[in-house]
C-alpha atoms as a PDB file:
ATOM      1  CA  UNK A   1      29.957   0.895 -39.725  1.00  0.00           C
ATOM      2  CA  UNK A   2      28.895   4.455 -38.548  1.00  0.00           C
ATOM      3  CA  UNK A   3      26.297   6.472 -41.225  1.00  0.00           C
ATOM      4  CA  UNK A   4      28.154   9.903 -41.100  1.00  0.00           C
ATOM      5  CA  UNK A   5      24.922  12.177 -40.113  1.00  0.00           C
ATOM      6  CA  UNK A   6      23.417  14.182 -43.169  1.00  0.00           C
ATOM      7  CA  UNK A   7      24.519  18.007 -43.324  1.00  0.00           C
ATOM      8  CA  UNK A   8      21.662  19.820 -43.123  1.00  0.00           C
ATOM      9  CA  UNK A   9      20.535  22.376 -46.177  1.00  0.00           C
ATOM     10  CA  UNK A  10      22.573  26.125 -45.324  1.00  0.00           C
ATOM     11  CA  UNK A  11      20.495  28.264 -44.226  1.00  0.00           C
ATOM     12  CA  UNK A  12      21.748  31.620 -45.517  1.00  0.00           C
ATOM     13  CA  UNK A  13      22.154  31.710 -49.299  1.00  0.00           C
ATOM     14  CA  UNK A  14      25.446  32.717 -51.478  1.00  0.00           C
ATOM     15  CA  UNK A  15      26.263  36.181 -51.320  1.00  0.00           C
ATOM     16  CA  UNK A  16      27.539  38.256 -54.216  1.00  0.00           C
ATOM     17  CA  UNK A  17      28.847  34.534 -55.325  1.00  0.00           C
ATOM     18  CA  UNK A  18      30.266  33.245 -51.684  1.00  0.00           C
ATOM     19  CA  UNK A  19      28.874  30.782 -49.868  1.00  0.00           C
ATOM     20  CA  UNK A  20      28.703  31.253 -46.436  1.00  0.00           C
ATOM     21  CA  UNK A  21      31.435  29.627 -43.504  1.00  0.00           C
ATOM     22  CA  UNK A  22      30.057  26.841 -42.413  1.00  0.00           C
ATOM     23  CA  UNK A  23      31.681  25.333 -38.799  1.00  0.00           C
ATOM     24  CA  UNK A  24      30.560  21.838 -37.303  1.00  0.00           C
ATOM     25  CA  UNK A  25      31.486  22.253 -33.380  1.00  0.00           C
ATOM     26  CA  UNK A  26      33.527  19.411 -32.117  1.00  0.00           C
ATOM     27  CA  UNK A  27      33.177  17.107 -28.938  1.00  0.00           C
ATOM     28  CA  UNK A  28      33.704  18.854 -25.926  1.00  0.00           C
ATOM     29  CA  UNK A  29      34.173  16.105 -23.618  1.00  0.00           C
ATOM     30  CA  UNK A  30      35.664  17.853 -21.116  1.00  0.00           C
ATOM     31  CA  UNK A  31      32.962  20.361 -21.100  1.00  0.00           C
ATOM     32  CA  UNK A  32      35.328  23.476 -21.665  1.00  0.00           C
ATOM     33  CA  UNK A  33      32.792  25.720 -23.733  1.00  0.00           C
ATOM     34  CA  UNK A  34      30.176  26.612 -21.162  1.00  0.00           C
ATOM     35  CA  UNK A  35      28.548  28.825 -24.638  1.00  0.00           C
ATOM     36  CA  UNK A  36      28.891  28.914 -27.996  1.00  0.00           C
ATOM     37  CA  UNK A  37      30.108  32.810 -27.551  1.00  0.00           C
ATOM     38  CA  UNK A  38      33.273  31.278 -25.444  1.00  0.00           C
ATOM     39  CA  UNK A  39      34.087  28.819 -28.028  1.00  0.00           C
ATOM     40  CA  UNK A  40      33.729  31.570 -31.247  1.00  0.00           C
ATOM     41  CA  UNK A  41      36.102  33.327 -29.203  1.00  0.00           C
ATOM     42  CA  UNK A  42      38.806  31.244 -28.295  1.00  0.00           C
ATOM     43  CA  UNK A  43      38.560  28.878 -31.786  1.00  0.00           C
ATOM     44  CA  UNK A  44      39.082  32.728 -33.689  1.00  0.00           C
ATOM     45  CA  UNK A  45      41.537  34.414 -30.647  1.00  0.00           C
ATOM     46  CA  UNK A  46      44.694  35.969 -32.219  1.00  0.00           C
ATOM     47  CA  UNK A  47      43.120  36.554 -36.169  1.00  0.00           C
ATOM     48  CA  UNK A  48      41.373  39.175 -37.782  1.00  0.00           C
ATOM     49  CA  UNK A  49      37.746  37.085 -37.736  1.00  0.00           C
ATOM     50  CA  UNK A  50      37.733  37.641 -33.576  1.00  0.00           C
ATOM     51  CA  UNK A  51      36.297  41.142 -33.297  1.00  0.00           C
ATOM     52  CA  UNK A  52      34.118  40.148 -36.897  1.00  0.00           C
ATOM     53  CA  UNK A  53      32.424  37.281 -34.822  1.00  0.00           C
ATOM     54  CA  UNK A  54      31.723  38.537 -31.950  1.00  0.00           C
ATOM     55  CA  UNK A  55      29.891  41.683 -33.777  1.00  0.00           C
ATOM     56  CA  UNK A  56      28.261  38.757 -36.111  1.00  0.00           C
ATOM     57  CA  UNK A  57      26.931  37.079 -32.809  1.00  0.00           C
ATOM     58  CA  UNK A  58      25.442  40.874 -31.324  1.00  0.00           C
ATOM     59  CA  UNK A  59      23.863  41.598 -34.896  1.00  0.00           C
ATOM     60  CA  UNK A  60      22.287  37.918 -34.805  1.00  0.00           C
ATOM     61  CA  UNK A  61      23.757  36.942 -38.197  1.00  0.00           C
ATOM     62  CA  UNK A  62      25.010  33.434 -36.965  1.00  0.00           C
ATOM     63  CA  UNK A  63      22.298  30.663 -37.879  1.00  0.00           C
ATOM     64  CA  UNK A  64      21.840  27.095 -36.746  1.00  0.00           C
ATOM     65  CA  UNK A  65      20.087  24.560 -38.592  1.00  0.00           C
ATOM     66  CA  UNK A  66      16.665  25.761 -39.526  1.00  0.00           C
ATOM     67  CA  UNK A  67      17.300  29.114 -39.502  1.00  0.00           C
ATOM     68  CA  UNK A  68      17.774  29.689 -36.048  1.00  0.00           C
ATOM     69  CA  UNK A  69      19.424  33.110 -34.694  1.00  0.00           C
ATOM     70  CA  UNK A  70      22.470  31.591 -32.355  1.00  0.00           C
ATOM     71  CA  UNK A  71      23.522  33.896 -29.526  1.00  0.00           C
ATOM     72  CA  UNK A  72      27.306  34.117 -27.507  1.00  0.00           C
ATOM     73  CA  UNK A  73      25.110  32.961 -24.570  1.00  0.00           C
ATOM     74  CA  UNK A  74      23.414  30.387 -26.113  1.00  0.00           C
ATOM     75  CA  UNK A  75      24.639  26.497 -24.932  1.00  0.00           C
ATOM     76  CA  UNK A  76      27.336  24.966 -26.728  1.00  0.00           C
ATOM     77  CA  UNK A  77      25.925  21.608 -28.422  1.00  0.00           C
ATOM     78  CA  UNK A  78      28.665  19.360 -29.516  1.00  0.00           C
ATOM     79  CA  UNK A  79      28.062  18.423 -33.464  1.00  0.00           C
ATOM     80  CA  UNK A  80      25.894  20.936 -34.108  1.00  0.00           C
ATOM     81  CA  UNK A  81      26.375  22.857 -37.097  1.00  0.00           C
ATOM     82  CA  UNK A  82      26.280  27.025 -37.725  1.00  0.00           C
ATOM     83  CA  UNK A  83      26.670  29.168 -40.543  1.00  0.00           C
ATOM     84  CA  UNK A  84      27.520  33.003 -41.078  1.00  0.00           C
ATOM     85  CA  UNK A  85      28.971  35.655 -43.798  1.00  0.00           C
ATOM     86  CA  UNK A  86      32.242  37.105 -42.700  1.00  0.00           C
ATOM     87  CA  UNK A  87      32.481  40.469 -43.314  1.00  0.00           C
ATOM     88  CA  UNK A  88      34.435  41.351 -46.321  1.00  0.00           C
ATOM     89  CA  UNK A  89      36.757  44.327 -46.965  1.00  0.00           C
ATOM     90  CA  UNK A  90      36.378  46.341 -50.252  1.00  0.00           C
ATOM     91  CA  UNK A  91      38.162  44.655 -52.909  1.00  0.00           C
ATOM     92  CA  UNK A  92      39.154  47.067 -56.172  1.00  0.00           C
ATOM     93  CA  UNK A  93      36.811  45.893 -58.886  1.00  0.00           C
ATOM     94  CA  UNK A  94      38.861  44.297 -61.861  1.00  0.00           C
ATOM     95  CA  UNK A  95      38.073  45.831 -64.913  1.00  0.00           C
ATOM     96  CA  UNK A  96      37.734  42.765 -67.414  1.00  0.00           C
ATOM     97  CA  UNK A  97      35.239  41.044 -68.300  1.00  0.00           C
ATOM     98  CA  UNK A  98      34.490  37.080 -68.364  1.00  0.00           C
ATOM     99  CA  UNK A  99      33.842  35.388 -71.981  1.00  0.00           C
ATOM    100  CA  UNK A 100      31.954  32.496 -71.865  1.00  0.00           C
ATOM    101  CA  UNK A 101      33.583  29.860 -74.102  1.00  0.00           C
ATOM    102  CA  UNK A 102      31.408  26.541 -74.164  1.00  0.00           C
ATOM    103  CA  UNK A 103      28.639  25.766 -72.054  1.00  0.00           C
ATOM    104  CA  UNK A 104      26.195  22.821 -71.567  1.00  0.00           C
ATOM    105  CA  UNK A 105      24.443  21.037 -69.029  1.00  0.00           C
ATOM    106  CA  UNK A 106      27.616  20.079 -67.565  1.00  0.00           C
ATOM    107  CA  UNK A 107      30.892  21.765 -68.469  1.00  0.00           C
ATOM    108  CA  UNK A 108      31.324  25.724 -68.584  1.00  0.00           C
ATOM    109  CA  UNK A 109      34.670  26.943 -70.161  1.00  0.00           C
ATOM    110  CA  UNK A 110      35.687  30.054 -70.061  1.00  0.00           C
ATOM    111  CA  UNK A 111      38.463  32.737 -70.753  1.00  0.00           C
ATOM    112  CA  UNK A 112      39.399  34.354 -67.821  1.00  0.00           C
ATOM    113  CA  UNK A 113      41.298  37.678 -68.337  1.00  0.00           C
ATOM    114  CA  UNK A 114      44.965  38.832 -66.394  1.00  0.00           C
ATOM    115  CA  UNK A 115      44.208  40.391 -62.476  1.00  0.00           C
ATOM    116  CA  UNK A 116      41.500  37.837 -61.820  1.00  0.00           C
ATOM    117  CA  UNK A 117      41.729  34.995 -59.454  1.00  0.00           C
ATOM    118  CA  UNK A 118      39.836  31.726 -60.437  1.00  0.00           C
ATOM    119  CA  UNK A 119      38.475  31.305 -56.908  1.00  0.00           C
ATOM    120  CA  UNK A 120      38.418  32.906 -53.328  1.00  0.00           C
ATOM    121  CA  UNK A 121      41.795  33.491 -51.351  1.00  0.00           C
ATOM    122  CA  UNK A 122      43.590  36.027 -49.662  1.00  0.00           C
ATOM    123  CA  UNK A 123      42.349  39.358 -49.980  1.00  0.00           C
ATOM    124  CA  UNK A 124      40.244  38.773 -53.450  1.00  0.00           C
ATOM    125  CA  UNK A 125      36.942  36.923 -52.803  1.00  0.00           C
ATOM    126  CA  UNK A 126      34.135  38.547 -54.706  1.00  0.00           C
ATOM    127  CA  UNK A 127      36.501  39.416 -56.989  1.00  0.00           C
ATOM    128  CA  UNK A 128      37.352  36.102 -59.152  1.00  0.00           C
ATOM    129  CA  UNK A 129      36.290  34.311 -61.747  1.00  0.00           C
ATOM    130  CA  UNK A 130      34.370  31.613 -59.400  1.00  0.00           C
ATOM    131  CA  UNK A 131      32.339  34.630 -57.486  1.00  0.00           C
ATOM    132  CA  UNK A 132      31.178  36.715 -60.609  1.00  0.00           C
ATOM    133  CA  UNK A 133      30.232  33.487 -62.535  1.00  0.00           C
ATOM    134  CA  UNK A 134      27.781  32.723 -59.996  1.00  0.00           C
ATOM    135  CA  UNK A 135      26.412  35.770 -59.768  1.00  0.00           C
ATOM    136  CA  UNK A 136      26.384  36.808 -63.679  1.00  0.00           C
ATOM    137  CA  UNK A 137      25.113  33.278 -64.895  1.00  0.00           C
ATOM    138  CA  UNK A 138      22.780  32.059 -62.187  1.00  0.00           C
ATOM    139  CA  UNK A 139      24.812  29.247 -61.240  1.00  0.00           C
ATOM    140  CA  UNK A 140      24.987  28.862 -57.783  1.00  0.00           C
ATOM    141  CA  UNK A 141      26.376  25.219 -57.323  1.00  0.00           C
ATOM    142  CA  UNK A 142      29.587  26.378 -59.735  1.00  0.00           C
ATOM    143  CA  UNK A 143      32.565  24.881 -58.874  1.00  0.00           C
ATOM    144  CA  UNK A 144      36.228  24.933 -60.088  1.00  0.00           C
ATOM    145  CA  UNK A 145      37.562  22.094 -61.906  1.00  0.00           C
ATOM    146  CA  UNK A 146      41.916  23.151 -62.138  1.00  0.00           C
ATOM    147  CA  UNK A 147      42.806  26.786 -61.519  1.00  0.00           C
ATOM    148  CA  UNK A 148      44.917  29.442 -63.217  1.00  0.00           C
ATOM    149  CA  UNK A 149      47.152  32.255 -61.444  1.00  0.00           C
ATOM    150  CA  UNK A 150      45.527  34.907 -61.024  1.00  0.00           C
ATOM    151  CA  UNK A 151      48.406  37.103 -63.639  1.00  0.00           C
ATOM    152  CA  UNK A 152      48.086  34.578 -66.451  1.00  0.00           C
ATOM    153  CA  UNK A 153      44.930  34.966 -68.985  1.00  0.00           C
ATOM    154  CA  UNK A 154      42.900  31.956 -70.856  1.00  0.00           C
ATOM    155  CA  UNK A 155      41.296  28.961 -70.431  1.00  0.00           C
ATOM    156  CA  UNK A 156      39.671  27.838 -67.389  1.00  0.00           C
ATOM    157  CA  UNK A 157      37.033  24.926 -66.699  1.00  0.00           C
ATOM    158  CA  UNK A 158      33.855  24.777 -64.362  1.00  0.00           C
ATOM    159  CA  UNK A 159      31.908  22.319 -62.996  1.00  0.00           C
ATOM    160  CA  UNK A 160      27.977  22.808 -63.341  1.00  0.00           C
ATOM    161  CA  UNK A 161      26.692  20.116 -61.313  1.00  0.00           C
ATOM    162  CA  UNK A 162      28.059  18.981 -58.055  1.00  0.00           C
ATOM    163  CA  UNK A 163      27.926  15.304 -58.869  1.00  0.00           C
ATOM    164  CA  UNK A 164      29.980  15.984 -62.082  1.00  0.00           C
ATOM    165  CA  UNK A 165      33.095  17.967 -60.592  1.00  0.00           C
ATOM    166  CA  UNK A 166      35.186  14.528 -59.392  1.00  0.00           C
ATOM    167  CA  UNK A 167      34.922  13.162 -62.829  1.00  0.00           C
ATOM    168  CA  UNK A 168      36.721  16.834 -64.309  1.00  0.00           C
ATOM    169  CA  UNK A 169      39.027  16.631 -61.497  1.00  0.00           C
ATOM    170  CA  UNK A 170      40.275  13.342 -62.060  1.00  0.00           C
ATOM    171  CA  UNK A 171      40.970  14.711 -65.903  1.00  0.00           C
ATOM    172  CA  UNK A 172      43.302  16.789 -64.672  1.00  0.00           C
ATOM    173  CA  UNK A 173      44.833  14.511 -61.192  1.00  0.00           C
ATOM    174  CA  UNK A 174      45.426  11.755 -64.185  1.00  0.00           C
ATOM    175  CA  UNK A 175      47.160  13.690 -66.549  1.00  0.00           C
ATOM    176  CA  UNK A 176      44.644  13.215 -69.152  1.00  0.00           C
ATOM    177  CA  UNK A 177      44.021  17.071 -70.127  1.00  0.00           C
ATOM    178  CA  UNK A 178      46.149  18.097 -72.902  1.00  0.00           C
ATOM    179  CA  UNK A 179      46.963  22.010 -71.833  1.00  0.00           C
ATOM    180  CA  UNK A 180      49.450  24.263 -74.336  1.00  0.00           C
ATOM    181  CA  UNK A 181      50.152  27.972 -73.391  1.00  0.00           C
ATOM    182  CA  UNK A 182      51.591  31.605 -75.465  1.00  0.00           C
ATOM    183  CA  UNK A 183      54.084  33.169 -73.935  1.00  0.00           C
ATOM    184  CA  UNK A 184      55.978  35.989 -74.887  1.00  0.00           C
ATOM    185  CA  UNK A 185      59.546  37.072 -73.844  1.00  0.00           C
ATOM    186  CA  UNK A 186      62.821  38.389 -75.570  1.00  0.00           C
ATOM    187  CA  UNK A 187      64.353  36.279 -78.154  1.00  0.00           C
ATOM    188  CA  UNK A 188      67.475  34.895 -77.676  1.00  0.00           C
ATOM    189  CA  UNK A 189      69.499  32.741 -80.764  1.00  0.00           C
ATOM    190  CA  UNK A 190      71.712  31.168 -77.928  1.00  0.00           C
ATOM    191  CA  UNK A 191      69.185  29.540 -76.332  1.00  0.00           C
ATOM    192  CA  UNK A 192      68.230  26.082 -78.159  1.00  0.00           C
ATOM    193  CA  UNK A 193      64.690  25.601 -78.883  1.00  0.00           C
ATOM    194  CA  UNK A 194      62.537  23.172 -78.801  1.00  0.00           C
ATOM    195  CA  UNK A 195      64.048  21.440 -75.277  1.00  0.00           C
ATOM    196  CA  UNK A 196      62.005  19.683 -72.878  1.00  0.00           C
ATOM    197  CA  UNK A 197      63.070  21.041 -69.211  1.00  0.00           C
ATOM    198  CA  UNK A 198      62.482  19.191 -66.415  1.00  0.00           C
ATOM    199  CA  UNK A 199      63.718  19.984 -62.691  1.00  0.00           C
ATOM    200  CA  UNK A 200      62.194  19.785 -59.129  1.00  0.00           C
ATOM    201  CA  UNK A 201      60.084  22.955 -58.026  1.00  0.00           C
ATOM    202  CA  UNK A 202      59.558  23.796 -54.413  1.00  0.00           C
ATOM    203  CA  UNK A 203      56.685  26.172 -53.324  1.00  0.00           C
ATOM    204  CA  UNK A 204      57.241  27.112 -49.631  1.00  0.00           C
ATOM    205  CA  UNK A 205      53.749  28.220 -48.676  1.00  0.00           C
ATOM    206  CA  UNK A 206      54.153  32.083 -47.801  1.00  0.00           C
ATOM    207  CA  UNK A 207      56.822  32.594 -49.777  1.00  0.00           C
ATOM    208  CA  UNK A 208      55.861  34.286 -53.218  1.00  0.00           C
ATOM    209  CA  UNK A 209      58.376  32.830 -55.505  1.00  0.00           C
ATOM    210  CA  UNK A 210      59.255  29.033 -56.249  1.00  0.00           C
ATOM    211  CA  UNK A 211      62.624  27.938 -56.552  1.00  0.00           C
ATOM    212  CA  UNK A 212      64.071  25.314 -58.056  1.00  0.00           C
ATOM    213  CA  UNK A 213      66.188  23.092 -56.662  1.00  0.00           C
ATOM    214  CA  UNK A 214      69.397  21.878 -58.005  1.00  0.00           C
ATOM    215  CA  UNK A 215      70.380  17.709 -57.913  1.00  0.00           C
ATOM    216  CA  UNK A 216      67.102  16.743 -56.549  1.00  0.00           C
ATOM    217  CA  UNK A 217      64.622  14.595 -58.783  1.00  0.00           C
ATOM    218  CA  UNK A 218      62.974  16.056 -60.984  1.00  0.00           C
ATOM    219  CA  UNK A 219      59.151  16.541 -60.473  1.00  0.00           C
ATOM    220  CA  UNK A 220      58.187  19.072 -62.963  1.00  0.00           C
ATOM    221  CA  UNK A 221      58.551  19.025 -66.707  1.00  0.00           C
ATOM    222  CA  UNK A 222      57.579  21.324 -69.394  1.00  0.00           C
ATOM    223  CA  UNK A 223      58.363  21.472 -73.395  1.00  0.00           C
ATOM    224  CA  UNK A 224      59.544  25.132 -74.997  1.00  0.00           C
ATOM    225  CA  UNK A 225      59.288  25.648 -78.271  1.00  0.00           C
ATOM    226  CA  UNK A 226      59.585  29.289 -80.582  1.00  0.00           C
ATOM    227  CA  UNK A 227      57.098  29.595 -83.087  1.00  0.00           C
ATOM    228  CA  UNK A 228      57.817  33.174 -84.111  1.00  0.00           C
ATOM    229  CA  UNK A 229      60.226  36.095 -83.427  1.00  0.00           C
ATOM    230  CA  UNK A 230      59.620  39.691 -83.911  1.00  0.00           C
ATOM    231  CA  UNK A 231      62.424  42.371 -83.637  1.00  0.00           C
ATOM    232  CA  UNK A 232      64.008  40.920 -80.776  1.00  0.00           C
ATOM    233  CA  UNK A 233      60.575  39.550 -79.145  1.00  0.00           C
ATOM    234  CA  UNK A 234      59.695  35.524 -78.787  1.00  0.00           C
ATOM    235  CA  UNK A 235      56.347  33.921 -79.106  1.00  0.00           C
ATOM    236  CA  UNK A 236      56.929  30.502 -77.311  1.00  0.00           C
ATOM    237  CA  UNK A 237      54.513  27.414 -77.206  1.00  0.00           C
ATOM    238  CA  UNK A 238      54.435  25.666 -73.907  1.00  0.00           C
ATOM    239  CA  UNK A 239      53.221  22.540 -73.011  1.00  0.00           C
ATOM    240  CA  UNK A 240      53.561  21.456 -69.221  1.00  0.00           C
ATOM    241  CA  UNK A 241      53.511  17.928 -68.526  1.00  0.00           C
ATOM    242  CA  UNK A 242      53.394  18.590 -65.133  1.00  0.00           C
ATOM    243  CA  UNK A 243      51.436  20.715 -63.075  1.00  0.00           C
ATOM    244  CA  UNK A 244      53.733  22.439 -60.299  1.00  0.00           C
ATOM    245  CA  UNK A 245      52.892  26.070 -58.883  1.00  0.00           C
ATOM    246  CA  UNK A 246      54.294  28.668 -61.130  1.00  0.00           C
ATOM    247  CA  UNK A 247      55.931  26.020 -63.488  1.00  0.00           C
ATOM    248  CA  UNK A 248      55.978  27.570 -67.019  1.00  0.00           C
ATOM    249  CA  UNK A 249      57.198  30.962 -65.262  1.00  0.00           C
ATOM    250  CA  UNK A 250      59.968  29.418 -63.301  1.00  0.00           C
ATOM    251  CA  UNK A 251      61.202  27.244 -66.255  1.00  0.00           C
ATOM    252  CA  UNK A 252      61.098  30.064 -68.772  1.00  0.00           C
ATOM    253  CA  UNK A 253      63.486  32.346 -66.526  1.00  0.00           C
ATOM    254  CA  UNK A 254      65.295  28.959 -66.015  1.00  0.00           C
ATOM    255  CA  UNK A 255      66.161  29.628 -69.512  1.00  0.00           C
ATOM    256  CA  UNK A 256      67.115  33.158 -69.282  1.00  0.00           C
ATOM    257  CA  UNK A 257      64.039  34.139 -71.282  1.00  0.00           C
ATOM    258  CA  UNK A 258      61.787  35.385 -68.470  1.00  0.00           C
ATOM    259  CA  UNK A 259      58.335  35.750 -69.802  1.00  0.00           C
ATOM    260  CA  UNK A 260      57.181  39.441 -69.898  1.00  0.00           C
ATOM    261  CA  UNK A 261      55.583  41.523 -66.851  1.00  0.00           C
ATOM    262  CA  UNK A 262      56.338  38.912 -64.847  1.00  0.00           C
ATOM    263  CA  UNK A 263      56.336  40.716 -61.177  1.00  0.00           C
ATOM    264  CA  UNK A 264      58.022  37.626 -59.516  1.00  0.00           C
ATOM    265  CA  UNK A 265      60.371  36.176 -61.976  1.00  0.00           C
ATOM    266  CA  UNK A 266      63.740  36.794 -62.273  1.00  0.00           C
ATOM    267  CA  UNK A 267      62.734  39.494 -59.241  1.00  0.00           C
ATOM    268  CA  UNK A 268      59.750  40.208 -56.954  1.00  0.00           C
ATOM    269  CA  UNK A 269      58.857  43.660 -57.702  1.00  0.00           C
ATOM    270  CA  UNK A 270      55.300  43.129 -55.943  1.00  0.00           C
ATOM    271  CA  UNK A 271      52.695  45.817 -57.566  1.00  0.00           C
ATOM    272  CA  UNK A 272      49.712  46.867 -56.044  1.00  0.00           C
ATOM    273  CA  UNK A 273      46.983  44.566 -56.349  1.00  0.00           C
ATOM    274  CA  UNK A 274      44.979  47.410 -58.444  1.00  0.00           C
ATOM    275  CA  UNK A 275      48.074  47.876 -61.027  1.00  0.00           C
ATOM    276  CA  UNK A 276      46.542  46.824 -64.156  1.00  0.00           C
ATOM    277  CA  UNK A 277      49.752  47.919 -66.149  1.00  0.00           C
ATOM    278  CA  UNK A 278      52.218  45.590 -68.371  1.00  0.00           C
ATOM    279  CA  UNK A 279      50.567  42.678 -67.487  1.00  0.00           C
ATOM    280  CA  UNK A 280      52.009  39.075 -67.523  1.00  0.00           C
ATOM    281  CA  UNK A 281      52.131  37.606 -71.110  1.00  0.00           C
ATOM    282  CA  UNK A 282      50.889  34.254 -70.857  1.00  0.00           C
ATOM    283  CA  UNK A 283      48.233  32.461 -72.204  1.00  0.00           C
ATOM    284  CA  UNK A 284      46.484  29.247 -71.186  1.00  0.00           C
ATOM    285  CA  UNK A 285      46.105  28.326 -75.185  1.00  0.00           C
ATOM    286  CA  UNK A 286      44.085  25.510 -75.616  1.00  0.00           C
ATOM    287  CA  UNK A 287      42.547  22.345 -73.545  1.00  0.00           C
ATOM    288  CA  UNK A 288      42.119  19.221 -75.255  1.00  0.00           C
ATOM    289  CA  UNK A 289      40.231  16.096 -73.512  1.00  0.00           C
ATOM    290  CA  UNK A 290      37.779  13.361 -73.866  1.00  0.00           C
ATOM    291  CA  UNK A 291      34.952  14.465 -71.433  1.00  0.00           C
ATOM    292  CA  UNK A 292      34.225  12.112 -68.373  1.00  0.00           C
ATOM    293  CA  UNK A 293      30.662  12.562 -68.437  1.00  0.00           C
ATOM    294  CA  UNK A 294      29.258  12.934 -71.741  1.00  0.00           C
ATOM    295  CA  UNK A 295      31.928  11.001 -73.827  1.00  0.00           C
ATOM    296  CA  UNK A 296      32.605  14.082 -76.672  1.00  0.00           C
ATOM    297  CA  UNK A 297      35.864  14.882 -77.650  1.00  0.00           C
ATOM    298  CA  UNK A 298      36.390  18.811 -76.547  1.00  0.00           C
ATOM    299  CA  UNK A 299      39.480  21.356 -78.064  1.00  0.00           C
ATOM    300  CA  UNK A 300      39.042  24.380 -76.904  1.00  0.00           C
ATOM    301  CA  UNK A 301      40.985  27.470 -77.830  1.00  0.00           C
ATOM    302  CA  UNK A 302      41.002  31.063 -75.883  1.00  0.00           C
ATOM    303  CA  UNK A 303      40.086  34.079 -77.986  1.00  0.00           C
ATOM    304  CA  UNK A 304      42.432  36.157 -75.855  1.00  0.00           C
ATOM    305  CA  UNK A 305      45.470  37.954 -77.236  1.00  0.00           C
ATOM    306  CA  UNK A 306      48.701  38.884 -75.980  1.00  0.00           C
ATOM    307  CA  UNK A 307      49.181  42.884 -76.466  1.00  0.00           C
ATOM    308  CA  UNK A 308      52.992  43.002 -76.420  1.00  0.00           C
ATOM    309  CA  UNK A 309      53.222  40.978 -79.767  1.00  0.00           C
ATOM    310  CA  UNK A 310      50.943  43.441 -81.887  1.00  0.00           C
ATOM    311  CA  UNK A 311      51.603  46.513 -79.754  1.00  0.00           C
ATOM    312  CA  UNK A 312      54.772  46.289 -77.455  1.00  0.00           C
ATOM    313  CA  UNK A 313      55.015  50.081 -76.896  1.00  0.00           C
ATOM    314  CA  UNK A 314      50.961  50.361 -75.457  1.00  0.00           C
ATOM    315  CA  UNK A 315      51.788  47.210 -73.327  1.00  0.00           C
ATOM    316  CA  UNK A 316      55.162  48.838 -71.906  1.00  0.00           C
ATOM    317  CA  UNK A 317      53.889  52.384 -71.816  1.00  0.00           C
END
């Protein structure tokens, strides 16, 4: 049995809370890339990153192992590894803050406000919960255990040490995280409450909104339940015993009780990504679970409020 060789140590460090791209170049054994400029430019032809390379090569911000400045005429060595920063576009800052719930050597919980991603995709990378953790606590090997949508406010777990993030990740593959989220939406006496729902959600990749899909097995459950009502407004409890993309959303407006601000369901309405206004009211409650590593029984609750129950005008103004 083949010892997979070591990856050597990056040599650039994380910036602003990214770590750099790191590429491996495959076998060539047909001896098509005469240079590593030739292969940059055909592996990145047709995408935004082409013209960003090539500068990246010029400016000699492409490393090799050790440190070393790679150029586009430089030889191309099969297995050899590179790293460089892409060059980011501006990204509008979010304006809320991170509150740091529990931390030890381990496990850091936190509460994660509405407009910020957990972790780096799309068009927000330095700003998400994963890049400004880094940088504000001095944790560079941070790493996400589950994530949250980047529209729905509360609880969120990290990873402190490499070694310990397949342990918090299994929590969560095995079912073995007990999760319970606030929602708020319009009340409505028809609708009976508490019902488990369960149907089968499909996420087509590219395609903003899941649906669900009638007669097919079901593969995502959740239980509703109404906890208090306030002149024609619903706090709901909701406990998802599944963990499909958009579940809790797509089963609320299931119900006819689509949870408040949504911008996707029962319509895609598609804000600007710097629209702060109305938004979504749902909560990622509490997280209850017997931690993998050290053995203690965690519950931990968010600190976060929903605005529409205590001030529905503000929130819809």
């Amino acid at each position: 049995m083949r010892r997979r060789t070591p990856v050597p140590p990056s040599p650039l460090p994380q910036r602003a809370g990214i770590d750099p791209v790191r590429l491996r170049l495959p076998a060539d054994p047909d001896g098509q890339w005469q240079d590593l400029g030739s292969y940059l430019a055909a592996r990145y032809a047709g995408t935004r990153g082409a013209g960003s390379v090539a500068r990246l090569l010029e400016g000699g911000r492409v490393l090799g192992a050790g440190g070393r400045v790679l150029r586009a005429q430089d030889p191309y060595e099969p297995g050899a590894y590179l790293w460089f920063h892409r060059d980011m576009d501006p990204e509008p800052a979010v304006p809320f803050g991170l509150r740091v719930v529990h931390r030890d050597a381990h496990l850091l919980v936190v509460d994660k406000p509405h407009f910020l991603a957990t972790t780096p995709r799309g068009s927000h990378i330095t700003q998400t919960a994963l890049a400004r953790l880094r940088e504000e606590l001095g944790l560079p090997q941070l790493s996400p255990v589950h994530r949250l949508d980047r529209l729905t406010a509360g609880l969120v777990m990290f990873s402190i040490r490499p070694e310990d993030r397949g342990p918090y990740q299994q929590l969560f593959q095995q079912r073995r995280v007990h999760k319970q989220y606030e929602a708020l939406a319009r009340h409505d006496p028809a609708v009976d409450l508490p019902r488990t729902v369960r149907s089968h959600i499909e996420k087509i990749r590219g395609v903003i909104a899941a649906t669900e899909v009638p007669g097919a097995e079901p593969n995502a459950e959740s239980l509703i339940e109404l906890t208090a009502t306030r002149g024609g407004l619903g706090r709901y409890r909701l406990t998802p015993h599944t963990g499909r993309t958009h579940q809790l959303r797509v089963h609320m407006n299931g119900l006819g009780l689509p949870i408040l601000g949504d911008p996707v369901y029962p319509q895609v309405t598609d804000p600007a990504p710097d629209d702060y206004r109305r938004p979504l009211q749902l909560l990622a409650r509490t997280l209850s679970f017997t931690d993998p590593v050290t053995g203690a029984p965690h519950r931990f609750e968010s600190t976060l409020t929903l605005q529409a129950w205590d001030d529905y005008e503000a929130w819809a103004a």
